[in-house]
N, C-alpha and C. Protein backbone atom coordinates (compact mmCIF):
# COMPACT_ATOMS: atom_id res chain seq x y z
N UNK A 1 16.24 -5.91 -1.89
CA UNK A 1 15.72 -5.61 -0.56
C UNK A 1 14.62 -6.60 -0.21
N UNK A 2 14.75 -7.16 1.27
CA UNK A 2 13.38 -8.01 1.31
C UNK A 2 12.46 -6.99 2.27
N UNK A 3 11.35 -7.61 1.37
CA UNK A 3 10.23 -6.71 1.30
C UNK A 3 9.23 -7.63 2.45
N UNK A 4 9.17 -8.93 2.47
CA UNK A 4 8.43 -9.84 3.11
C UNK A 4 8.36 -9.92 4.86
N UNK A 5 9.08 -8.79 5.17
CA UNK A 5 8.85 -8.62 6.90
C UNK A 5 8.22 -7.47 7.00
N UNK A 6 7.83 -6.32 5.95
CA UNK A 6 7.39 -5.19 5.69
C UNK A 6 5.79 -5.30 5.83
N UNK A 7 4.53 -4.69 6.53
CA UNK A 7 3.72 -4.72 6.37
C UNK A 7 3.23 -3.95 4.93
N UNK A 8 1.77 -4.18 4.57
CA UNK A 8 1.61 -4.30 2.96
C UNK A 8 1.07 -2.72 3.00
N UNK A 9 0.66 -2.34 4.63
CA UNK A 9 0.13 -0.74 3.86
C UNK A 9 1.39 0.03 3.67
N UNK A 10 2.50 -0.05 4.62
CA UNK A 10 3.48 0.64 4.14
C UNK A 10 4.19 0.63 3.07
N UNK A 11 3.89 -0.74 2.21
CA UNK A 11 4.57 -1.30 0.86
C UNK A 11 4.01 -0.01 0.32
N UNK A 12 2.65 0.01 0.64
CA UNK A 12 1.61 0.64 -0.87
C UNK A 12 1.91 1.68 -0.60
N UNK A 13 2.71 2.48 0.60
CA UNK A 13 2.56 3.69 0.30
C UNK A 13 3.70 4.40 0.24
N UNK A 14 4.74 3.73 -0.07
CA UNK A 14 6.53 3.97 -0.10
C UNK A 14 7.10 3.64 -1.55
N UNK A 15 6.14 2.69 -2.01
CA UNK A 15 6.25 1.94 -3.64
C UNK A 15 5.37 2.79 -4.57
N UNK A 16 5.95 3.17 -5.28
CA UNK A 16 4.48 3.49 -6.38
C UNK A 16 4.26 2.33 -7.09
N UNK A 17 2.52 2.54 -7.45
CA UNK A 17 2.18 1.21 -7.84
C UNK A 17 2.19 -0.01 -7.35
N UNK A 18 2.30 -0.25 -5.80
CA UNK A 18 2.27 -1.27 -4.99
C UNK A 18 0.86 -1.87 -4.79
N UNK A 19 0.24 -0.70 -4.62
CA UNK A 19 -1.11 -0.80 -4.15
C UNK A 19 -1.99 -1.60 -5.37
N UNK A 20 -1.55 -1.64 -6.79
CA UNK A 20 -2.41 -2.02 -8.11
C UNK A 20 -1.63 -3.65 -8.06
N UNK A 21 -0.42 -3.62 -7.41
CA UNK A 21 0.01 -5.05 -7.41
C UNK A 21 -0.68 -6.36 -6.50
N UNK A 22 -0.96 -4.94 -5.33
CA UNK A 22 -1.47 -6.28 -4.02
C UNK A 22 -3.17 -6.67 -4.82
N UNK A 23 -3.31 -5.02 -5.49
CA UNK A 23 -4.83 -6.18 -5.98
C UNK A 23 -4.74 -6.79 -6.97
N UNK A 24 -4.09 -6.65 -7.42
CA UNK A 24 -3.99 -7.94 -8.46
C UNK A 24 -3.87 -9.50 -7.96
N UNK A 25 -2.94 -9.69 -7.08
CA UNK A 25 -3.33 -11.03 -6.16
C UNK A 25 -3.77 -10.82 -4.96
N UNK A 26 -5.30 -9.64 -5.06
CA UNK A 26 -6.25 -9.83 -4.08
C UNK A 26 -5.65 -9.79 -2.75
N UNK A 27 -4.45 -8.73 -2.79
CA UNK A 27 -4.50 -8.71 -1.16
C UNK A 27 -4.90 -7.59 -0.32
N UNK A 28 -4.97 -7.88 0.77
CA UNK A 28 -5.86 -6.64 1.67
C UNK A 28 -4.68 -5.80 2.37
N UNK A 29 -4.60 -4.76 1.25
CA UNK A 29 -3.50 -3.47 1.96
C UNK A 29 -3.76 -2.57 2.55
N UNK A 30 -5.35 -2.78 2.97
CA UNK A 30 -6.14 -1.14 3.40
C UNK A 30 -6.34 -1.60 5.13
N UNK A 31 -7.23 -2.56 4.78
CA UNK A 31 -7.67 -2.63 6.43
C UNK A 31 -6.89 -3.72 6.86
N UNK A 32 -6.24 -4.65 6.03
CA UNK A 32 -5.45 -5.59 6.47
C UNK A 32 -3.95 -4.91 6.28
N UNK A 33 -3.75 -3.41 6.27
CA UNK A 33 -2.46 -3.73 5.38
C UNK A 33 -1.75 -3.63 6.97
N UNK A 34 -1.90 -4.08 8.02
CA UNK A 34 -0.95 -4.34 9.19
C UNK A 34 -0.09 -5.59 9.23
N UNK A 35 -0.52 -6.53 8.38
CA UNK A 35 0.13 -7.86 8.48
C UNK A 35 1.22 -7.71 7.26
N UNK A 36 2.21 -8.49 7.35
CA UNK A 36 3.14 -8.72 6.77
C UNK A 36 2.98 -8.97 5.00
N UNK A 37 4.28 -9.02 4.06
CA UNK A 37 3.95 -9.37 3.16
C UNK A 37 4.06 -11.07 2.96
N UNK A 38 4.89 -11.14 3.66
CA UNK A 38 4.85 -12.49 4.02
C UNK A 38 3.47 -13.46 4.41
N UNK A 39 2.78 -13.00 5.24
CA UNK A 39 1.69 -13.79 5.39
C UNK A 39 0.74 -13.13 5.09
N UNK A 40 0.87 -12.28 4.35
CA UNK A 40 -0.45 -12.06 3.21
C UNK A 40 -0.44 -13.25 2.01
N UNK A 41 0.91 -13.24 1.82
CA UNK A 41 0.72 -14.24 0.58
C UNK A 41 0.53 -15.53 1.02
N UNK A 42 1.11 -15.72 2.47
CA UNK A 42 0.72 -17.16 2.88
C UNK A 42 -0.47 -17.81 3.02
N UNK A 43 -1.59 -16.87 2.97
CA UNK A 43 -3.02 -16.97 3.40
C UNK A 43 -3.13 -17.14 1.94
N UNK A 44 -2.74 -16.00 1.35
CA UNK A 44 -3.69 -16.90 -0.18
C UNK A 44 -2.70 -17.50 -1.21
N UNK A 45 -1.62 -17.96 -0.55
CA UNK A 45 -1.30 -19.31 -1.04
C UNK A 45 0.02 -18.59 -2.23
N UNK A 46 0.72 -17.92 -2.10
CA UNK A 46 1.24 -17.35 -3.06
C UNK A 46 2.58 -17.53 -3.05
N UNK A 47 3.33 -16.67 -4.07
CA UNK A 47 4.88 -17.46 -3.80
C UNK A 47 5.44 -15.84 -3.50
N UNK A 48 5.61 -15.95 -1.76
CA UNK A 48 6.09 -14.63 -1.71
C UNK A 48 7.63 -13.86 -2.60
N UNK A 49 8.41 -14.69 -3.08
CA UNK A 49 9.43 -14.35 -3.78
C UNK A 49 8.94 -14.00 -4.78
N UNK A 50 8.00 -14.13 -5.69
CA UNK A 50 7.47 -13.47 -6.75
C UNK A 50 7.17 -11.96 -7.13
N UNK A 51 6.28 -11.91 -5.43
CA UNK A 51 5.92 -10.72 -5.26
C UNK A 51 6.87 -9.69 -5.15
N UNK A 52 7.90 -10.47 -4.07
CA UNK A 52 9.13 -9.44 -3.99
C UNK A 52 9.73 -9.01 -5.40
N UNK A 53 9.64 -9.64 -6.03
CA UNK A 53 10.62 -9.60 -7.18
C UNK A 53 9.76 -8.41 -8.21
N UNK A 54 8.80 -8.48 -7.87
CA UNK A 54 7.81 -7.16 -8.59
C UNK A 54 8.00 -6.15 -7.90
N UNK A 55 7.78 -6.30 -6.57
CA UNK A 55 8.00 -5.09 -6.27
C UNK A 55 9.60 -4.30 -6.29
N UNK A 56 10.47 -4.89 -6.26
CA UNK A 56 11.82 -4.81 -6.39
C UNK A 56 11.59 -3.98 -8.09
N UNK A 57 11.23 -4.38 -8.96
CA UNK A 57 11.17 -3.79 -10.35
C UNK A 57 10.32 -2.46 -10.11
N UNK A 58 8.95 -2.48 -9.24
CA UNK A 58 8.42 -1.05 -9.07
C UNK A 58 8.94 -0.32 -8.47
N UNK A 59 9.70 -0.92 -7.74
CA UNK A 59 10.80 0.07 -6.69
C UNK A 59 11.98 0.54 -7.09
N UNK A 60 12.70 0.11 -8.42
CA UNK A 60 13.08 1.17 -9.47
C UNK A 60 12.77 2.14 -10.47
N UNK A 61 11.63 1.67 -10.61
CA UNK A 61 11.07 3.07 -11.65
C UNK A 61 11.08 4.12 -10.67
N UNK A 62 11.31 5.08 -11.42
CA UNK A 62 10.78 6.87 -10.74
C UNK A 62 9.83 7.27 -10.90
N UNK A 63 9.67 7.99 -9.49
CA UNK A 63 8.30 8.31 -9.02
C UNK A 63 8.03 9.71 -10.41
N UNK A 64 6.34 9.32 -10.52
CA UNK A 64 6.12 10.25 -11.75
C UNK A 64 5.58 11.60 -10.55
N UNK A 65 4.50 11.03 -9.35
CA UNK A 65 4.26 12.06 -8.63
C UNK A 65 4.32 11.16 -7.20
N UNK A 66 4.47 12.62 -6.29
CA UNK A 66 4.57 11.99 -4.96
C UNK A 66 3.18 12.44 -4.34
N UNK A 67 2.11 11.61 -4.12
CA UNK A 67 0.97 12.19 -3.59
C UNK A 67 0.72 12.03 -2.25
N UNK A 68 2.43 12.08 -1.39
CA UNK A 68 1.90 11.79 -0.23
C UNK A 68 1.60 13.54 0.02
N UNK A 69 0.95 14.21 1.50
CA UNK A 69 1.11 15.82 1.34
C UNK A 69 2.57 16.25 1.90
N UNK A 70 2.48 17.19 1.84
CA UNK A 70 4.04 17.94 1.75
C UNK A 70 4.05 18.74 3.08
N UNK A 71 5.32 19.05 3.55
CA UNK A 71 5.01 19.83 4.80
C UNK A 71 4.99 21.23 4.47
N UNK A 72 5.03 21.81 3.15
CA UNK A 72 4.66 22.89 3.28
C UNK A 72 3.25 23.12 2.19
N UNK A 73 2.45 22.62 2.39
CA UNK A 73 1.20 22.67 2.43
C UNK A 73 0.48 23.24 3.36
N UNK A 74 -0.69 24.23 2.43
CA UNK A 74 -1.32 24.94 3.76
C UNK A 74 -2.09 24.39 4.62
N UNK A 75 -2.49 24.69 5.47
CA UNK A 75 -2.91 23.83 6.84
C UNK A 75 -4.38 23.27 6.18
N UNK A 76 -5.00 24.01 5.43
CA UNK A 76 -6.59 23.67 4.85
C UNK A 76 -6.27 22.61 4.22
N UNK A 77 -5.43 22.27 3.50
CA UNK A 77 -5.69 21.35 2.39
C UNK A 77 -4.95 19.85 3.12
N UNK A 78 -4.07 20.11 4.06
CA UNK A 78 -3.43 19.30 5.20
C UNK A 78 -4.92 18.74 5.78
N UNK A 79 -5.75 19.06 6.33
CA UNK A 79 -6.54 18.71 6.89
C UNK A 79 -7.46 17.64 5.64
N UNK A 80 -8.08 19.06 4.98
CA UNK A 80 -8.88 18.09 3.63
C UNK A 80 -8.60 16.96 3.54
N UNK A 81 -7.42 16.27 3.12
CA UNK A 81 -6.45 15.27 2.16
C UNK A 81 -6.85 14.27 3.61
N UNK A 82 -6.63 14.48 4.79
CA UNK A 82 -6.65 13.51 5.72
C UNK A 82 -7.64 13.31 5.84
N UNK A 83 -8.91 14.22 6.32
CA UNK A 83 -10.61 13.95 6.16
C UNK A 83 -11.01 12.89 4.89
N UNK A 84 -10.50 13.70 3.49
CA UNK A 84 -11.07 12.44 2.52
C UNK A 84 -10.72 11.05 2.86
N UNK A 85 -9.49 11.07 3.29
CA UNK A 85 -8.85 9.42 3.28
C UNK A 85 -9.82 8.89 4.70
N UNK A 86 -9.62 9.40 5.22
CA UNK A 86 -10.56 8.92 6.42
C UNK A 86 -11.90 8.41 6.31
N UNK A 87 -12.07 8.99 5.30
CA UNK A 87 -14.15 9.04 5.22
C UNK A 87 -13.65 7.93 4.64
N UNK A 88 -13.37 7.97 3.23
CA UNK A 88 -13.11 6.44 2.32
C UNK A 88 -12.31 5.10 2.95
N UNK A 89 -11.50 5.25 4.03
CA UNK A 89 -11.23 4.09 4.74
C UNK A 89 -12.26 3.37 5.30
N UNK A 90 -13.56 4.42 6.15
CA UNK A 90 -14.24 3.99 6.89
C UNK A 90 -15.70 3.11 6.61
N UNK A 91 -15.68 4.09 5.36
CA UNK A 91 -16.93 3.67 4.41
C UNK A 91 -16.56 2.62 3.34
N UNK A 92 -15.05 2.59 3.00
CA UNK A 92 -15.12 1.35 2.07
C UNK A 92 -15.37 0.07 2.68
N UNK A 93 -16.49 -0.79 1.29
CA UNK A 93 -17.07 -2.01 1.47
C UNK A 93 -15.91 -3.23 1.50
N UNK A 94 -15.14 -2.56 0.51
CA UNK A 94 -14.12 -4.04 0.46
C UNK A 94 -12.93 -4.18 1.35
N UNK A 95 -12.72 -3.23 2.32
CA UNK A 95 -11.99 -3.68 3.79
C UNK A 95 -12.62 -4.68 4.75
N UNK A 96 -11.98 -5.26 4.63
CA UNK A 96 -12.29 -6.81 5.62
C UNK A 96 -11.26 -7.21 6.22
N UNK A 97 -11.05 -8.08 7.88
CA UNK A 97 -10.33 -8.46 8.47
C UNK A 97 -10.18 -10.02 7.76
């Protein structure tokens, strides 16, 4: 599957273990993750077929857990889960354009 027209937050959050890959070659999946995988790696110089090819291998293992929330989750903890992520998007230091 090519992965390189895919923006990188949706990589990280459809892949398990995507998200430990982009930091490993330092890419920005949080506040940058709107841009492509493609020109994420183009900016820092990378060989986007590489990447694909990892993620293609994480994208066969099975998921151990799915931490996205569930729709039958009660409405409290629906809310919670979105508040935390919110606060920590807003307040993390290492999101940069």
């Amino acid at each position: 599957m090519a992965y390189r027209d895919q923006p990188l937050g949706e990589l990280a959050l459809s892949i398990p273990r995507a998200s430990a890959l982009f930091r490993k070659y330092d890419m920005d999946y949080c506040c940058g993750g709107k841009q492509t995988l493609a020109r994420a790696a183009a900016r820092k110089e990378l060989d986007v077929e590489v990447i694909e090819a990892e993620l293609a291998k994480l994208a066969e293992q099975p998921i151990e857990k799915d931490w996205r929330p569930m729709a039958s989750a009660p409405r409290w903890q629906k809310s919670l889960t979105i508040s935390s992520c919110a606060t920590t998007i807003v307040t993390a230091s290492s999101c940069r354009s």
